[in-house]
C-alpha atoms as a PDB file:
ATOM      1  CA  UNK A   1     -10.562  -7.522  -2.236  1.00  0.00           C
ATOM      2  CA  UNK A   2     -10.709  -3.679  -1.507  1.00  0.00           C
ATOM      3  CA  UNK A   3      -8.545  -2.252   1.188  1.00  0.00           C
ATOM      4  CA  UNK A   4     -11.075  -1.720   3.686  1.00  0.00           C
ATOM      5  CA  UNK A   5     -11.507  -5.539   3.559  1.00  0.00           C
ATOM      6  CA  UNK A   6      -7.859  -6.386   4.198  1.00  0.00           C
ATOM      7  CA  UNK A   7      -7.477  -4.003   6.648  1.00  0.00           C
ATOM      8  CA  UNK A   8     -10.606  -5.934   8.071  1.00  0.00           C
ATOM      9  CA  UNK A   9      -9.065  -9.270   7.328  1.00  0.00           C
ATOM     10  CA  UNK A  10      -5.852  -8.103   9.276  1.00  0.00           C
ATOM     11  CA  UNK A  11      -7.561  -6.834  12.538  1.00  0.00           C
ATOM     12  CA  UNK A  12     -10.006 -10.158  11.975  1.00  0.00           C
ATOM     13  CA  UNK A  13      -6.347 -12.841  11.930  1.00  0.00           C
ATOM     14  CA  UNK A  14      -4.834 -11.382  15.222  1.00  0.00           C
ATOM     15  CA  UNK A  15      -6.348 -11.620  18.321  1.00  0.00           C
ATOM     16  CA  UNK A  16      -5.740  -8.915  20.702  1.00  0.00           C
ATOM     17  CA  UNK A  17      -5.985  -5.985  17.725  1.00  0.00           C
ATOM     18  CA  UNK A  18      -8.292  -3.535  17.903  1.00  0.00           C
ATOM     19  CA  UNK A  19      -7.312  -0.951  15.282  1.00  0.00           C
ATOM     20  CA  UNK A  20      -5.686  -1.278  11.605  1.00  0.00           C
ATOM     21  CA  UNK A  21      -5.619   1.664   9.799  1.00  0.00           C
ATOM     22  CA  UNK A  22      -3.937   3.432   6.165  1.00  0.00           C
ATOM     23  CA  UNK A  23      -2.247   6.287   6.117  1.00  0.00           C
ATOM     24  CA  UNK A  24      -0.026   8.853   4.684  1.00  0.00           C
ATOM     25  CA  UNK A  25       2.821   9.685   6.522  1.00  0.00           C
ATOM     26  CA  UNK A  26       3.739  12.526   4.861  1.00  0.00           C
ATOM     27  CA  UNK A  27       0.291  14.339   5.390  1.00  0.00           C
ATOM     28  CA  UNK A  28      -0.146  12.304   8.342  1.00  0.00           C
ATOM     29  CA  UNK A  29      -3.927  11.487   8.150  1.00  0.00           C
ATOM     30  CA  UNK A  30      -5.497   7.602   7.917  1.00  0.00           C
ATOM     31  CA  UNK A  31      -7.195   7.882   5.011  1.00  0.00           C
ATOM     32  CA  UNK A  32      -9.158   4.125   5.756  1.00  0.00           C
ATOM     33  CA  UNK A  33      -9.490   1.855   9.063  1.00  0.00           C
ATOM     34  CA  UNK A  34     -10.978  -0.817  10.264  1.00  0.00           C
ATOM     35  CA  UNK A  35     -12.241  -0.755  14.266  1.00  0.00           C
ATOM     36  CA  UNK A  36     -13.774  -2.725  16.747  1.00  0.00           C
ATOM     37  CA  UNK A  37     -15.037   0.678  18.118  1.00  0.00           C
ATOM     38  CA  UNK A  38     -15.562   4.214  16.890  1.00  0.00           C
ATOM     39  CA  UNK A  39     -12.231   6.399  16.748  1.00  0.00           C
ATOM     40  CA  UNK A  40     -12.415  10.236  15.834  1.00  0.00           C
ATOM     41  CA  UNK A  41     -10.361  11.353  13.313  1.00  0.00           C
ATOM     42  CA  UNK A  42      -8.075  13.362  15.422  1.00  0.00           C
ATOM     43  CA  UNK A  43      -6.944  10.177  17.231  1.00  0.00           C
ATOM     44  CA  UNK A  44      -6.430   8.102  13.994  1.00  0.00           C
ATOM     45  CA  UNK A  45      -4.695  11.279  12.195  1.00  0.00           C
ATOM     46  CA  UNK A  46      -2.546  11.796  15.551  1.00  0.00           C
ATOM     47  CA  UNK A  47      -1.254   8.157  15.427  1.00  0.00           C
ATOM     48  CA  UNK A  48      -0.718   8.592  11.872  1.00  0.00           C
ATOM     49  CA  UNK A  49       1.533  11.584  13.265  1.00  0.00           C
ATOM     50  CA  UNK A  50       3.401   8.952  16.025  1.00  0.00           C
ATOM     51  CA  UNK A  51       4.340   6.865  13.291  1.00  0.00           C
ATOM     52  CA  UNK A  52       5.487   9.489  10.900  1.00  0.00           C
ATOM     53  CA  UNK A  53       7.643  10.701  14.009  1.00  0.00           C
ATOM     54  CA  UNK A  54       8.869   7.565  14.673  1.00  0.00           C
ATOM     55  CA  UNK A  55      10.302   6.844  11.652  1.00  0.00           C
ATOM     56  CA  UNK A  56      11.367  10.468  11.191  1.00  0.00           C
ATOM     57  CA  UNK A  57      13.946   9.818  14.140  1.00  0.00           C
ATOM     58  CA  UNK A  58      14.593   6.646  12.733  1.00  0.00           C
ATOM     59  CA  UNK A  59      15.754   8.096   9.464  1.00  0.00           C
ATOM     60  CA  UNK A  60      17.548  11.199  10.987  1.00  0.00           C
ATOM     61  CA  UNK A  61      21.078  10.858  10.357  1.00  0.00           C
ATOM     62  CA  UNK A  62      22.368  10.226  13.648  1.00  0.00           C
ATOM     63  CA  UNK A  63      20.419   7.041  14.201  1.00  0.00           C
ATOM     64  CA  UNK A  64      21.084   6.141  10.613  1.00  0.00           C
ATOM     65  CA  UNK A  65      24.946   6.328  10.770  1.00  0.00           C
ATOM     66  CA  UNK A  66      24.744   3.748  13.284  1.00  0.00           C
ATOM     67  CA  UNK A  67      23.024   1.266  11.296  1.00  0.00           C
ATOM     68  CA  UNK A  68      24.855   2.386   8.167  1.00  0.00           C
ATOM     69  CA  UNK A  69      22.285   2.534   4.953  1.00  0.00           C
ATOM     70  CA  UNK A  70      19.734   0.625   6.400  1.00  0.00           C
ATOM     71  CA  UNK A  71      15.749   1.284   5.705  1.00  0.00           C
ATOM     72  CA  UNK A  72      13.616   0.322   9.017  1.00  0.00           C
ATOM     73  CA  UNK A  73      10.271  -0.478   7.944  1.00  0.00           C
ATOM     74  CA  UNK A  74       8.380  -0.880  11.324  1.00  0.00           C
ATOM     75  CA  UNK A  75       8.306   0.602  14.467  1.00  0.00           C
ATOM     76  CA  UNK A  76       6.658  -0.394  17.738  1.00  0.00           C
ATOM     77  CA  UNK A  77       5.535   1.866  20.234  1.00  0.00           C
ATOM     78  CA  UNK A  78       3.619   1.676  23.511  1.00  0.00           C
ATOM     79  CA  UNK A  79       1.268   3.804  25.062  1.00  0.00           C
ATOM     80  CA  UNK A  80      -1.656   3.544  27.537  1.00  0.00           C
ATOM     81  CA  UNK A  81      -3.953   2.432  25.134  1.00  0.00           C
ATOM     82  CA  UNK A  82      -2.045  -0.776  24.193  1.00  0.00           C
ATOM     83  CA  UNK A  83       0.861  -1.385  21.739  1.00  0.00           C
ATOM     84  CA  UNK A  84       1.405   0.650  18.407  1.00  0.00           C
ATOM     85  CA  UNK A  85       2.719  -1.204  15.699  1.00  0.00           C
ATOM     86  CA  UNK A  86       3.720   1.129  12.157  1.00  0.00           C
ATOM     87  CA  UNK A  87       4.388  -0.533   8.921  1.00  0.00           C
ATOM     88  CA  UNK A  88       5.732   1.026   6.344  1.00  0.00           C
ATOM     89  CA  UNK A  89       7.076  -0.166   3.061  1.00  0.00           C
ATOM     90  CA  UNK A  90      10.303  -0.972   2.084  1.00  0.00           C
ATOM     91  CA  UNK A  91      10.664   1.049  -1.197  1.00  0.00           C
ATOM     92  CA  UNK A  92      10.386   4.333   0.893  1.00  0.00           C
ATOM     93  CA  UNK A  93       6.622   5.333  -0.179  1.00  0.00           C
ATOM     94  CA  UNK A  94       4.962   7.391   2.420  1.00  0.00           C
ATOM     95  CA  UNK A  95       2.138   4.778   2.858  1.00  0.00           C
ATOM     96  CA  UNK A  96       1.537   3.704   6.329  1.00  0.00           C
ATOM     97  CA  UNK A  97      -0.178   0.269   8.441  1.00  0.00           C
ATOM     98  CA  UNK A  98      -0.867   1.541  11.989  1.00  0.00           C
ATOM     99  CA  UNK A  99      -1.841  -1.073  14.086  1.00  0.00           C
ATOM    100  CA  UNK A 100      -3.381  -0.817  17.973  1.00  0.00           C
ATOM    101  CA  UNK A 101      -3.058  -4.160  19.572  1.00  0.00           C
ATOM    102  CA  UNK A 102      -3.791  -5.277  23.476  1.00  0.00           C
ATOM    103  CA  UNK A 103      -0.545  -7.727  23.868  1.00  0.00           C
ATOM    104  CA  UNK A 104       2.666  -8.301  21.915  1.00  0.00           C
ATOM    105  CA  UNK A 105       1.467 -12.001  20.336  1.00  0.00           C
ATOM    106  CA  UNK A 106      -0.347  -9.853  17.762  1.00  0.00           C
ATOM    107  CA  UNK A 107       2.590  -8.119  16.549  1.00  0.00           C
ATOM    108  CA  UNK A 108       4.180 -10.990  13.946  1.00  0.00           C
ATOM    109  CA  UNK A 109       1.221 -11.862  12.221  1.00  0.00           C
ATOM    110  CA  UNK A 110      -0.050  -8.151  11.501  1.00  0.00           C
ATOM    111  CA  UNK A 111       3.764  -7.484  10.516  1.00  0.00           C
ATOM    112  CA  UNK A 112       3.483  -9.680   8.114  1.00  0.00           C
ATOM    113  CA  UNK A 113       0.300  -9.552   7.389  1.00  0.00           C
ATOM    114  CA  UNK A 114       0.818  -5.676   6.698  1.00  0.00           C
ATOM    115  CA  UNK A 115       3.830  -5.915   4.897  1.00  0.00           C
ATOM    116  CA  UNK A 116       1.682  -8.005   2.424  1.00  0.00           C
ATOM    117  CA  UNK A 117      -0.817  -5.761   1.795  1.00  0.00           C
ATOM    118  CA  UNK A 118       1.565  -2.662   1.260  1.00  0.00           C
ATOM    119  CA  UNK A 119       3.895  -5.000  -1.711  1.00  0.00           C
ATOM    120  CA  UNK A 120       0.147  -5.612  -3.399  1.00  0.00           C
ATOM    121  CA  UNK A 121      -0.642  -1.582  -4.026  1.00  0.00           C
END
């Protein structure tokens, strides 16, 4: 199975989710999605941006000397459009799972679901 097809597969297993996409955060584009709708590529590159802020504050040292050497792998973020879930992996690649869901009982599976697909590449 390719990626687009997870990323299908993801969106497909969690009600509520309207957006999965790849990305880079250290470019910060999405690089592949999977939609119920059409998004430009300014939106998908700009959440690509959220996340790779996110976890940019999330690594900066003042936030890290709290929770000593720990690595936080996902972020959650709302916004008008719904909840933003980020995934990233563990090993500190600058792959990225953005996720745009309508409620919070689609967060858990695509977590895990996410954190799945970014251990198999």
């Amino acid at each position: 199975m390719g990626l687009v097809e997870r990323l299908d597969a993801m969106r497909a297993g969690a009600e509520g989710c309207r957006l999965v996409a790849f990305g880079d955060l250290r470019t910060r584009l999405v690089l592949r999605m999977s939609a119920d709708r059409s998004w430009p590529q300014e939106r998908l590159d700009e959440l690509c941006s959220q996340a790779a802020e996110c976890f940019d504050r999330a690594d900066s040292e003042v936030f890290a000397a709290e929770f000593s050497e720990a690595h936080l792998d996902e972020a959650i973020m709302l916004a008008a459009d719904g909840i933003r879930l980020f995934i990233r992996p563990e090993n500190g690649e600058s792959d990225v799972i953005c996720c745009v869901c309508n409620d919070a009982a689609a967060l858990a599976p695509l977590a895990s679901a996410a954190r799945a697909v970014l251990s198999e590449m």
